[in-house]
N, C-alpha and C. Protein backbone atom coordinates (compact mmCIF):
# COMPACT_ATOMS: atom_id res chain seq x y z
N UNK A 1 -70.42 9.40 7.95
CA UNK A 1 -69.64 8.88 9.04
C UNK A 1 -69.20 10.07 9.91
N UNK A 2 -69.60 9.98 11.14
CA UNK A 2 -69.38 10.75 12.21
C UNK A 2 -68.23 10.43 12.73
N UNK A 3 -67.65 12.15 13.74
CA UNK A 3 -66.47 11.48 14.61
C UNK A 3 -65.02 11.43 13.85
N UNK A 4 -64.86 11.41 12.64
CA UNK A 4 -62.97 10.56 11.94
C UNK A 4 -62.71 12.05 12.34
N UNK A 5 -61.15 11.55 12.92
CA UNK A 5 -60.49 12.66 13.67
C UNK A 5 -59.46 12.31 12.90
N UNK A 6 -58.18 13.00 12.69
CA UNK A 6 -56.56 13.00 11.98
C UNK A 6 -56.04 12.81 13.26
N UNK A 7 -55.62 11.75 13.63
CA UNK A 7 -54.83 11.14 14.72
C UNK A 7 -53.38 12.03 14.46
N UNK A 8 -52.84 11.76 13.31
CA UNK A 8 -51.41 12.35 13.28
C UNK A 8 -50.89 11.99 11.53
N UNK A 9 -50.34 13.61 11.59
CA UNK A 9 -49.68 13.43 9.96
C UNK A 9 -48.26 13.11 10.02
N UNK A 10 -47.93 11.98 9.28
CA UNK A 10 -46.11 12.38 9.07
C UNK A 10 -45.98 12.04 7.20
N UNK A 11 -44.77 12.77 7.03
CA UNK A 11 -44.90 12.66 5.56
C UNK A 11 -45.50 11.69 4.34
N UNK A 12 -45.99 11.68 3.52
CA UNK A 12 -46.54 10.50 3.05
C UNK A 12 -47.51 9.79 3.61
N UNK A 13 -48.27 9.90 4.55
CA UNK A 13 -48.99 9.07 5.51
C UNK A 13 -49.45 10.16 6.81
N UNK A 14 -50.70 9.22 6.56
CA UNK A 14 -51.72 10.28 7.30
C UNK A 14 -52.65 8.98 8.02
N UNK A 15 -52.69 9.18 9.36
CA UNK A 15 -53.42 8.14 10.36
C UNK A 15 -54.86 8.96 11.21
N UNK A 16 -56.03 8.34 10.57
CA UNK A 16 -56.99 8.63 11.00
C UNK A 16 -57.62 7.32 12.14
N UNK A 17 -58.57 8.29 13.12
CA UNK A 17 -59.38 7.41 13.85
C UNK A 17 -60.97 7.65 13.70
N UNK A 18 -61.19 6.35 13.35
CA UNK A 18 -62.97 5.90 12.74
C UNK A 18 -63.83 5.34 13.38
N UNK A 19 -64.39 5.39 14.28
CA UNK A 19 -65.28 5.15 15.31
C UNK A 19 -65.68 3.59 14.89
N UNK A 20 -66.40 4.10 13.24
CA UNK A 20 -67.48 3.28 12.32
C UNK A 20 -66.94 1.86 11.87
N UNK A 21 -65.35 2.22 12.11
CA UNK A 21 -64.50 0.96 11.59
C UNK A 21 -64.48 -0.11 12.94
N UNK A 22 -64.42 0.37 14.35
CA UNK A 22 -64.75 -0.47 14.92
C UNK A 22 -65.30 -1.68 15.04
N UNK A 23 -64.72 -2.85 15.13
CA UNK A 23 -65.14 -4.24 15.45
C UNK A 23 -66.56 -4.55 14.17
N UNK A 24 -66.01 -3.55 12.77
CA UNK A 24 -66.78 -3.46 11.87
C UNK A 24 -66.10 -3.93 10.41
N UNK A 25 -65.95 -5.44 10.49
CA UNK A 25 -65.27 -5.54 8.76
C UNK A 25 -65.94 -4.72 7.47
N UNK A 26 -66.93 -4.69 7.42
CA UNK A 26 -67.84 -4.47 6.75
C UNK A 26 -67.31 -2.89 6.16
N UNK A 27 -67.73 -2.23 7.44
CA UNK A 27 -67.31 -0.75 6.98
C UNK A 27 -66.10 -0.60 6.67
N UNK A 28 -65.10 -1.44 7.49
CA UNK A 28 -63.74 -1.16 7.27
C UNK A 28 -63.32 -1.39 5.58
N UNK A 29 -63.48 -2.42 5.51
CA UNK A 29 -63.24 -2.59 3.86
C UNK A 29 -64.07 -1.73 2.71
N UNK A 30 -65.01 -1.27 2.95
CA UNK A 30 -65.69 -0.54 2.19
C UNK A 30 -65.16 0.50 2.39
N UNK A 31 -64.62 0.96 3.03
CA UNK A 31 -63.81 2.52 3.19
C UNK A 31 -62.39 2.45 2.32
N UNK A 32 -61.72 1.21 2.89
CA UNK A 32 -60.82 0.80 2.50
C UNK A 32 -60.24 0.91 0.91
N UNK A 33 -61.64 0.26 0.38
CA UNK A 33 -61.52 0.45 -1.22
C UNK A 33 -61.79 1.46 -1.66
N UNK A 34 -62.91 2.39 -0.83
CA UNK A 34 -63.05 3.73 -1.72
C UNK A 34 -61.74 4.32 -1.88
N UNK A 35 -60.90 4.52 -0.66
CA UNK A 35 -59.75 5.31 -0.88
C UNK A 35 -58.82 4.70 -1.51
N UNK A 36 -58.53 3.62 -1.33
CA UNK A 36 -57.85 2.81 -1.99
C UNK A 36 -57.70 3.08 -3.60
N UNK A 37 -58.79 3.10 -4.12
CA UNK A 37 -58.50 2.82 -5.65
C UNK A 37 -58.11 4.21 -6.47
N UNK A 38 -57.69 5.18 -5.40
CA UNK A 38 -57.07 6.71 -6.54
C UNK A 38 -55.54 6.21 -6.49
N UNK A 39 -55.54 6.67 -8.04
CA UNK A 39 -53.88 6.32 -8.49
C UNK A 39 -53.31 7.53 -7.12
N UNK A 40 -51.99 6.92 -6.95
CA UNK A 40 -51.15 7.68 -5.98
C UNK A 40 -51.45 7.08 -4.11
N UNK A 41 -52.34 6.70 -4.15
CA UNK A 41 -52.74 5.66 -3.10
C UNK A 41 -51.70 4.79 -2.37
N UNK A 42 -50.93 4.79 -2.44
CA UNK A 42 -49.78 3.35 -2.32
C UNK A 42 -50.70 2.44 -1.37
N UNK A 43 -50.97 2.54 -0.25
CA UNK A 43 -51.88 1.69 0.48
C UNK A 43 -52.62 2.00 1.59
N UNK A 44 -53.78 0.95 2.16
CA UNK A 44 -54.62 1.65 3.00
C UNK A 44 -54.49 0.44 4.37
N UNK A 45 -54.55 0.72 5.41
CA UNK A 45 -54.34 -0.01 6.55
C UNK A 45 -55.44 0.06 7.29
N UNK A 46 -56.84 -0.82 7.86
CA UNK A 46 -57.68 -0.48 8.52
C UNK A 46 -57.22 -1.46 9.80
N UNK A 47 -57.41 -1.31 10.90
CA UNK A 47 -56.91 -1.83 12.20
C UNK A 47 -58.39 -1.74 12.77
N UNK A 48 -59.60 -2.67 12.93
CA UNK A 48 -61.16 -2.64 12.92
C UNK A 48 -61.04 -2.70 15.06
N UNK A 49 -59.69 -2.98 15.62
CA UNK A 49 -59.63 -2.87 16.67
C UNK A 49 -59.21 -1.82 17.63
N UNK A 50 -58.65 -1.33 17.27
CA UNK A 50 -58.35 0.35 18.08
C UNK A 50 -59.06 1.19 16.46
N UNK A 51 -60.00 0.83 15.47
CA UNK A 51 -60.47 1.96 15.16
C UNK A 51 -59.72 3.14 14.58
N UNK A 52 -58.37 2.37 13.50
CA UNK A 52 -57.82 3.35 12.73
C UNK A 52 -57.72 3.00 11.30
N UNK A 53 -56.74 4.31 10.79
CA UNK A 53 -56.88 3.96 9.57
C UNK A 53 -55.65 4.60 9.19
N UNK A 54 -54.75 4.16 8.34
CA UNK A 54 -53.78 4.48 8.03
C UNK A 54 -53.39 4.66 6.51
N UNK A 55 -53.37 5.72 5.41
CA UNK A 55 -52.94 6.13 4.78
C UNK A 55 -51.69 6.54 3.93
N UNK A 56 -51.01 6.03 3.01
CA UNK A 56 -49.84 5.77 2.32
C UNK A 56 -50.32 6.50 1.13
N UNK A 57 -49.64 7.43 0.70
CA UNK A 57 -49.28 8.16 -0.53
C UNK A 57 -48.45 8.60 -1.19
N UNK A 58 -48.39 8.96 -2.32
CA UNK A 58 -47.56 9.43 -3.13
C UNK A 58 -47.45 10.53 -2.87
N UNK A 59 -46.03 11.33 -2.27
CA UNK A 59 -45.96 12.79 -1.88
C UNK A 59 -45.96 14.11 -3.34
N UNK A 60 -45.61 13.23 -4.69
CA UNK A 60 -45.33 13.95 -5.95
C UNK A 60 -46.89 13.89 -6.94
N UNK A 61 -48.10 13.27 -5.64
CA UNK A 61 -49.45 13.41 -6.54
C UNK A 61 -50.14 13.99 -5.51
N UNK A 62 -49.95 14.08 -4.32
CA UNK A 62 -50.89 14.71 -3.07
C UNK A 62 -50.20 14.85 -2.21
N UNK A 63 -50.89 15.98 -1.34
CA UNK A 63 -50.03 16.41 0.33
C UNK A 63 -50.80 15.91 1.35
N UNK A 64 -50.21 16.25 2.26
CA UNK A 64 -51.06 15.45 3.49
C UNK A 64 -52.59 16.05 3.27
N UNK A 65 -52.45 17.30 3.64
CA UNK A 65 -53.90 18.36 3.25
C UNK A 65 -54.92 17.59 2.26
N UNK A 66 -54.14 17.69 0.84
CA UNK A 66 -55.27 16.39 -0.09
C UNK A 66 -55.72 15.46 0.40
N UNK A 67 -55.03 14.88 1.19
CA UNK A 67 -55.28 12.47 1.69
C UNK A 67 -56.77 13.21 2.63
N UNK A 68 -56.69 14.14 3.37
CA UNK A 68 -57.56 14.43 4.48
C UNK A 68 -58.93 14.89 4.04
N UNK A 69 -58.59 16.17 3.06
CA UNK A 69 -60.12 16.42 2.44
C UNK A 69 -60.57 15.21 1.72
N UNK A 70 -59.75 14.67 0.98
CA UNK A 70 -60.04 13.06 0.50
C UNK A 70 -61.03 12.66 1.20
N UNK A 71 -60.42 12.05 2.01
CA UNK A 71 -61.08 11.01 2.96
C UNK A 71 -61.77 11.40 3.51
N UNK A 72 -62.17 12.91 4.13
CA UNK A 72 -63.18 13.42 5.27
C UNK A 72 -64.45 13.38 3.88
N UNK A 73 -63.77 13.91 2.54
CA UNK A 73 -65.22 13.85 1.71
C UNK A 73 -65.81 12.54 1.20
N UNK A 74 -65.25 11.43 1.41
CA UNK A 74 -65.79 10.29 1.11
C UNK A 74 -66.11 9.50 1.88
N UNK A 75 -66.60 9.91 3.46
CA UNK A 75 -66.94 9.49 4.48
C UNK A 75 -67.95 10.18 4.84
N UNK A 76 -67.87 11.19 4.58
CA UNK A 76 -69.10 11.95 4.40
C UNK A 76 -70.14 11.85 3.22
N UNK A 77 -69.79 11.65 2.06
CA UNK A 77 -70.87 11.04 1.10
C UNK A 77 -71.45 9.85 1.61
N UNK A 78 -71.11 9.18 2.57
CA UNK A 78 -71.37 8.31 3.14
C UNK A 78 -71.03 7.04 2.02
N UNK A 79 -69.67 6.95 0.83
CA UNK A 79 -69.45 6.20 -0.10
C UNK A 79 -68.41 4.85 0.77
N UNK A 80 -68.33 4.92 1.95
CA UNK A 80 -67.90 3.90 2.92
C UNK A 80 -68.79 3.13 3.45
């Protein structure tokens, strides 16, 4: 997956924009669950209409820095 940019970090939560999620259930949920299912996850928000993605974590199992290599490496395995 080409393009996911870090829209903006604030504590606990990290908001990316996904081109691929666009007007795309398909991808959206498949992304959704990859990240979704690591303990510390609290929850995942895909918005398939402005093409974001929103990130909820546990600040005492990962930092913002972690949620991002996270996600940039499992979008890139192409496991979305």
């Amino acid at each position: 997956m080409k393009s996911i940019k870090v829209k903006h970090i604030l504590p606990n939560r990290v908001r990316f924009r996904v081109p691929a999620v666009r007007n795309n259930e398909l991808t959206a949920r498949r992304l959704e669950k990859c990240v979704d299912e690591f303990e510390g996850i609290h929850w995942v928000r895909v918005n398939t209409i402005c093409a974001g993605i929103v990130v909820r974590f546990d600040p005492s199992m990962y930092t913002e820095s972690d949620i991002v290599k996270l996600f940039m490496r499992r979008a890139a395995r192409g496991e979305a």
